[in-house]
Protein backbone atom coordinates (compact mmCIF):
# COMPACT_ATOMS: atom_id res chain seq x y z
CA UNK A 1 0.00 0.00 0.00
CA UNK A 2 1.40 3.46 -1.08
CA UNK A 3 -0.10 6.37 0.59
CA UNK A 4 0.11 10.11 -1.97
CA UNK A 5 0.11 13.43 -1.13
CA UNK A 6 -1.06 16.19 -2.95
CA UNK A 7 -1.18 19.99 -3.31
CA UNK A 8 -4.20 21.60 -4.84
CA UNK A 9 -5.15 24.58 -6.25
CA UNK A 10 -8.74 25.14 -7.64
CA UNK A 11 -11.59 28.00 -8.56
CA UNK A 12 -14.40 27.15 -5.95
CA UNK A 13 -17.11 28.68 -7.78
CA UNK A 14 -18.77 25.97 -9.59
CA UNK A 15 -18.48 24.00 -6.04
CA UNK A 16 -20.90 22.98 -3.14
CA UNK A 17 -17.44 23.07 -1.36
CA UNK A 18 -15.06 20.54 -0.55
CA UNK A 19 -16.70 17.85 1.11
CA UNK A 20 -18.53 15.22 -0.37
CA UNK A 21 -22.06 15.37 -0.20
CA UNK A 22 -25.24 13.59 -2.46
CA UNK A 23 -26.30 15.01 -5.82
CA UNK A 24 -24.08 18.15 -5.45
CA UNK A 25 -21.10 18.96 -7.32
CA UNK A 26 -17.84 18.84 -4.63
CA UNK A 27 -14.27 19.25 -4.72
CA UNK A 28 -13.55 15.73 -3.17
CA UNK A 29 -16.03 13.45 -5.29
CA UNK A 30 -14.71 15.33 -8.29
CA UNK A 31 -10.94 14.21 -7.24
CA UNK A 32 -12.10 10.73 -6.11
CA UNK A 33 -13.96 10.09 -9.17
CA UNK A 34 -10.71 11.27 -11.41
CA UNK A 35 -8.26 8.93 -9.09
CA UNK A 36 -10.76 6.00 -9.88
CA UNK A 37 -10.27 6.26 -13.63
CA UNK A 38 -6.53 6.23 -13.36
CA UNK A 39 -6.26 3.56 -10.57
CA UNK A 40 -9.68 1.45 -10.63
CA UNK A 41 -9.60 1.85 -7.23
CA UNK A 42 -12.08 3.10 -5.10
CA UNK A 43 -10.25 5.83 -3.11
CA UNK A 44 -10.72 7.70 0.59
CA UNK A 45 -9.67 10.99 -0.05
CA UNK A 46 -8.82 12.89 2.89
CA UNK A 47 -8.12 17.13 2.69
CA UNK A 48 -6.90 19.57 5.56
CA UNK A 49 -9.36 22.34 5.25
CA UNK A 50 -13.35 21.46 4.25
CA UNK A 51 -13.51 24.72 2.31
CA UNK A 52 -17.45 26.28 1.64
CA UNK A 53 -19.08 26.23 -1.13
CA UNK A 54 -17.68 28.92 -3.40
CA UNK A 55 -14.15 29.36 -1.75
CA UNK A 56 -11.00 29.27 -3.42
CA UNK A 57 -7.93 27.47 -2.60
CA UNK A 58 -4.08 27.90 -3.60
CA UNK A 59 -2.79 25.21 -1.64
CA UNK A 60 -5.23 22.69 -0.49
CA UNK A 61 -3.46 19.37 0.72
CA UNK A 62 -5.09 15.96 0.23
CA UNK A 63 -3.92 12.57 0.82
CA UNK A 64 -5.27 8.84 0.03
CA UNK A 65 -3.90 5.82 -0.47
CA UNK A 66 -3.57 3.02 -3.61
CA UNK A 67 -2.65 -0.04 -4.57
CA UNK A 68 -1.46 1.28 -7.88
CA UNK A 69 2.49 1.44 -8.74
CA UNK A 70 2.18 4.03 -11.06
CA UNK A 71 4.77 6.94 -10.33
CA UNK A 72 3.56 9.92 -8.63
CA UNK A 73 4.58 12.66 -11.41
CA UNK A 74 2.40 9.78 -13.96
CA UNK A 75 -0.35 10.25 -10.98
CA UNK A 76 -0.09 13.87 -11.32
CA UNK A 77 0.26 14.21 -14.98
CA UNK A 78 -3.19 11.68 -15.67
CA UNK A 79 -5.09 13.37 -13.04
CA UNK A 80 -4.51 16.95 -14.50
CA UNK A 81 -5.52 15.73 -17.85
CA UNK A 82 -8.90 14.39 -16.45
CA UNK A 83 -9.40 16.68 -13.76
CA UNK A 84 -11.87 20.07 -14.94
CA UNK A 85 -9.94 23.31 -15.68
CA UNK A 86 -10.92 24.93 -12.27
CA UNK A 87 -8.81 22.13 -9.96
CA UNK A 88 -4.95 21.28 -10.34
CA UNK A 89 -2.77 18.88 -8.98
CA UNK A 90 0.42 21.18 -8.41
CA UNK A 91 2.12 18.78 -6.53
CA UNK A 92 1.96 14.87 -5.83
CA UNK A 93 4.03 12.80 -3.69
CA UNK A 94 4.39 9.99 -1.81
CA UNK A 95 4.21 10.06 2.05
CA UNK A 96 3.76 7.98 5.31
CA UNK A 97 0.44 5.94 6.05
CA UNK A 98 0.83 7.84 9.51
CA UNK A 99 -0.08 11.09 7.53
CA UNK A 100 -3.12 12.64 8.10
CA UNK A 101 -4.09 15.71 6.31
CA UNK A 102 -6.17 17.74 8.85
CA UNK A 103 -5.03 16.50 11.97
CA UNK A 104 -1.17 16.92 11.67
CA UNK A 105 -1.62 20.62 10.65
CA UNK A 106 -0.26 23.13 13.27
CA UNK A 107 -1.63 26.25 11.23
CA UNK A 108 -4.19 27.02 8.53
CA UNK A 109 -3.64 30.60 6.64
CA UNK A 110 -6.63 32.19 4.74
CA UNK A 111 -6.74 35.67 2.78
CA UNK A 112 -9.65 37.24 1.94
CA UNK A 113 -10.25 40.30 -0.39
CA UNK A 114 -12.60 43.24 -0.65
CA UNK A 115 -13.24 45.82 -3.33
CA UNK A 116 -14.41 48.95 -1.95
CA UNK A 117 -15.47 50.49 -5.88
CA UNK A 118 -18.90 50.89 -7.00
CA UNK A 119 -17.62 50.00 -10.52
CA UNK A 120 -15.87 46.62 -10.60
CA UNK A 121 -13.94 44.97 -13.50
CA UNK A 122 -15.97 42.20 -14.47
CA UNK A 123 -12.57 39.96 -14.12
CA UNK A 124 -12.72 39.98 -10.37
CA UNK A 125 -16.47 39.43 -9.65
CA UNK A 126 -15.39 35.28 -8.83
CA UNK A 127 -12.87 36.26 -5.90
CA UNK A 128 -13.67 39.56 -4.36
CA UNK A 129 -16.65 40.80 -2.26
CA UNK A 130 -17.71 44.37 -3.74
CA UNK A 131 -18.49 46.42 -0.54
CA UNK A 132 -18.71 50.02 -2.13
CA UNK A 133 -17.89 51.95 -0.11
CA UNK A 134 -14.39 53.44 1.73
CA UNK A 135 -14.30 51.45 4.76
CA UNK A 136 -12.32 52.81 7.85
CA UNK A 137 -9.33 50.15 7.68
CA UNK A 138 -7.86 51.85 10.94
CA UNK A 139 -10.55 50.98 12.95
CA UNK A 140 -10.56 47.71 11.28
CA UNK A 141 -6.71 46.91 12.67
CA UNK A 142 -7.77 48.32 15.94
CA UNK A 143 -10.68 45.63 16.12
CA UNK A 144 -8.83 43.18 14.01
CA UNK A 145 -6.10 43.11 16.78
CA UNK A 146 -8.28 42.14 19.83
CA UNK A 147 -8.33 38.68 17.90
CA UNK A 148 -4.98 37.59 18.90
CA UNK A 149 -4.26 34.59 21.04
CA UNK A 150 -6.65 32.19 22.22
CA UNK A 151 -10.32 32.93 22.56
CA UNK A 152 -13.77 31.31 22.62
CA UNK A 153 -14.38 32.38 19.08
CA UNK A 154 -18.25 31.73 19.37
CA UNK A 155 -18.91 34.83 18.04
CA UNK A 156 -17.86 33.86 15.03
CA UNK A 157 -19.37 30.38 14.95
CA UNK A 158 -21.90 29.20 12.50
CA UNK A 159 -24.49 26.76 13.13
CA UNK A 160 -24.06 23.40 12.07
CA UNK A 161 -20.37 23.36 13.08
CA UNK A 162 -19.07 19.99 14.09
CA UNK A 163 -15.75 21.20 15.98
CA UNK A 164 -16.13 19.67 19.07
CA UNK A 165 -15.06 23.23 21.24
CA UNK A 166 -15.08 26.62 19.90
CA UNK A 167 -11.63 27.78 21.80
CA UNK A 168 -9.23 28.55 18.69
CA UNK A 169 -5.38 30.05 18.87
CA UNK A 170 -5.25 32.82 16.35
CA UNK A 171 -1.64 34.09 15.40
CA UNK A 172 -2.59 36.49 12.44
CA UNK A 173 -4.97 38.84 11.53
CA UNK A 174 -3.70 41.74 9.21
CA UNK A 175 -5.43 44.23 7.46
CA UNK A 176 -3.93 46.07 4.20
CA UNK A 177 -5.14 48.47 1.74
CA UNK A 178 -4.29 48.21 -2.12
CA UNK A 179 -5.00 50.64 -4.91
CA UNK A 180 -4.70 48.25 -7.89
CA UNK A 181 -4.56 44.16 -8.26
CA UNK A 182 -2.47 42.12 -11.21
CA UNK A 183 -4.09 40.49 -13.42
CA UNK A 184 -3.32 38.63 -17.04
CA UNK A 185 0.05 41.03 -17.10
CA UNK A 186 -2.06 43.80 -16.77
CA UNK A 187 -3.45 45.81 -13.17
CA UNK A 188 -7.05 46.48 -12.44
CA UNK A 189 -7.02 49.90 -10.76
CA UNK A 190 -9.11 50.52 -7.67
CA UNK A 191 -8.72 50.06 -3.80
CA UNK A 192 -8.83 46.52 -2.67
CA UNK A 193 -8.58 45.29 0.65
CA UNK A 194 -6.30 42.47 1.81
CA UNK A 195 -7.31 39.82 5.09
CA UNK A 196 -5.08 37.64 6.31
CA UNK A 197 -5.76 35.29 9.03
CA UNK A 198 -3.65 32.30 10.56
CA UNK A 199 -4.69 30.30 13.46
CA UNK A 200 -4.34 26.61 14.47
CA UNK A 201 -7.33 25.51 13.30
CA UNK A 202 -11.24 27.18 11.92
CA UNK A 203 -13.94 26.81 13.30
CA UNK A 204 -17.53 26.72 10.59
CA UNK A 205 -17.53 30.02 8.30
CA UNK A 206 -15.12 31.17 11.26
CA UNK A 207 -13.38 33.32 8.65
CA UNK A 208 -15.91 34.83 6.82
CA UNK A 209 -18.19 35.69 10.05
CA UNK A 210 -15.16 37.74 11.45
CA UNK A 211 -14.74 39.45 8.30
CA UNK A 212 -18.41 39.92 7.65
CA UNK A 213 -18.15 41.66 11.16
CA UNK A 214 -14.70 43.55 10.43
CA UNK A 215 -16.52 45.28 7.48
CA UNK A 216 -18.99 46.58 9.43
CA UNK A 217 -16.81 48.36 11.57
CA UNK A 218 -15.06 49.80 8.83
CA UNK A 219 -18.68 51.33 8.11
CA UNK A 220 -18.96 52.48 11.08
CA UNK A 221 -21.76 50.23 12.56
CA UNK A 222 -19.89 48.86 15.42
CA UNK A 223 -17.03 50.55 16.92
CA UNK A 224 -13.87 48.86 17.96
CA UNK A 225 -14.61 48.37 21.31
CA UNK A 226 -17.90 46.79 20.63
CA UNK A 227 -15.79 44.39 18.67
CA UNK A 228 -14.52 43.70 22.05
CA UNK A 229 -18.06 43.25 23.25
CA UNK A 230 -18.84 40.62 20.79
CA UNK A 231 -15.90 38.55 20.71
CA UNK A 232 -16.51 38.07 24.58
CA UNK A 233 -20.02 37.74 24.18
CA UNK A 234 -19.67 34.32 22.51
CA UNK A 235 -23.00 35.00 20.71
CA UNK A 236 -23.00 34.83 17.00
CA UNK A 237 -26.36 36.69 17.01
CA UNK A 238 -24.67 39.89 18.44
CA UNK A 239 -22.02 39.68 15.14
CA UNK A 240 -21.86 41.04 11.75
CA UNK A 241 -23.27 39.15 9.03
CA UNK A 242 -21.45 36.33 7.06
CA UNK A 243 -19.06 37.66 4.35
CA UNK A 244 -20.07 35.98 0.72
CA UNK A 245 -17.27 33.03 -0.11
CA UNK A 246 -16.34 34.73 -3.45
CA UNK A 247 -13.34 36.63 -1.57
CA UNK A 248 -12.16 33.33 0.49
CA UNK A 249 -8.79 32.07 -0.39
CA UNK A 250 -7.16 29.07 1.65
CA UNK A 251 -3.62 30.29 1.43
CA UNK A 252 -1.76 27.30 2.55
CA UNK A 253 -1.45 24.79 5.48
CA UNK A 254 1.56 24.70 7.76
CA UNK A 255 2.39 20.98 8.94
């Protein structure tokens, strides 16, 4: 038994997400299904982050084992030519059978980006949120910074959530301003906003409910302080609403 590892990147947008789930379109079924053509083998694929529906991912990490002795750059080479456009296998390899995806990662990293213009390019509409207005990004790193360290990050917490406690280390949360993005060699002018968060581990739409909330303090909604108030609350109702996936990007996963 050989047991691969691989590095993903893919467009979420035509996804229910990563997890596998009945008469939806997924991330994981997609991959499973594509391994089964090239191996005849009826694969359990296992990834480190279950991204939503809609987000994006530049390095997703999977793992599953076969019986097959193909090589792994043949593995990687057959899968990319059968997987859709929107997923790629950047990297294969093989690894222990101790090796578990989710469990042996110390730190997740996600970015997440905003477009404060009324007018967006139509080539960003898949990975930004359009807000449309100037937000007050100082009183978004003022907020932003009472994340640090461990909390109860109820808050922040969406229903449904299967984590077993809601107590998360966060290590990053930075906020950064941008007045144009690249793009196809070319830059689409305009004033972007950059989120970047690290943290052992994410709890259900974690991400996007503290940036949903972050937003409205840069509209000046909730101040800073009653940031403060909700975090310690531990009561999603009393947070902002949930930010759309389109501008959720799982960055990479630190083992």
């Amino acid at each position: 038994m050989r047991y691969i590892k691989l590095l993903l990147e893919y467009d979420g947008t035509e996804y229910h997400g990563w997890q596998s789930q009945k008469s939806v379109r997924t991330i994981q079924d997609t991959l499973k299904e594509k391994v089964r053509e090239i191996t005849d083998e009826k694969v359990r694929l296992t990834g480190a982050s279950r991204t939503d529906a809609g987000v994006h991912a530049l390095a997703q990490v999977a793992a599953f084992s076969t019986e097959s002795s193909l090589p792994v750059e043949v593995l990687m080479r057959a899968l990319n030519a059968k997987l859709p456009s929107d997923i790629r296998v950047m990297n294969a390899e093989e690894t222990g059978g101790d090796f578990h995806p989710r469990y042996q990662a110390t730190r997740k990293s996600y970015f997440y980006l905003i477009s404060e213009e009324r007018q967006q390019s139509v080539f960003l509409h898949r990975y930004v949120w359009r807000v449309g207005t100037r937000l007050n990004i100082e009183d978004m790193e003022k907020a932003a910074s009472l994340l640090f360290g461990e909390h109860d990050f109820s808050s922040f917490r969406a229903s449904g959530c299967g984590s077993k406690h809601p107590v998360r280390t966060l290590y990053r949360c930075s906020i950064a301003r941008f007045s144009g993005i690249g793009f196809m060699t070319a830059r689409i002018r305009g004033d972007f906003i950059k989120i970047q968060v690290e943290a052992n581990a994410f709890l259900r739409h974690m991400v996007r409910n503290i940036v949903g909330t972050l937003v409205e303090v840069g509209r000046g909604n909730i101040s800073p302080e009653g940031f403060n108030r909700i975090l310690k609350s531990c009561d999603r109702t009393s947070a902002g609403p949930t930010a759309p996936a389109t501008g959720l990007f799982l960055e990479k996963v630190i083992y």
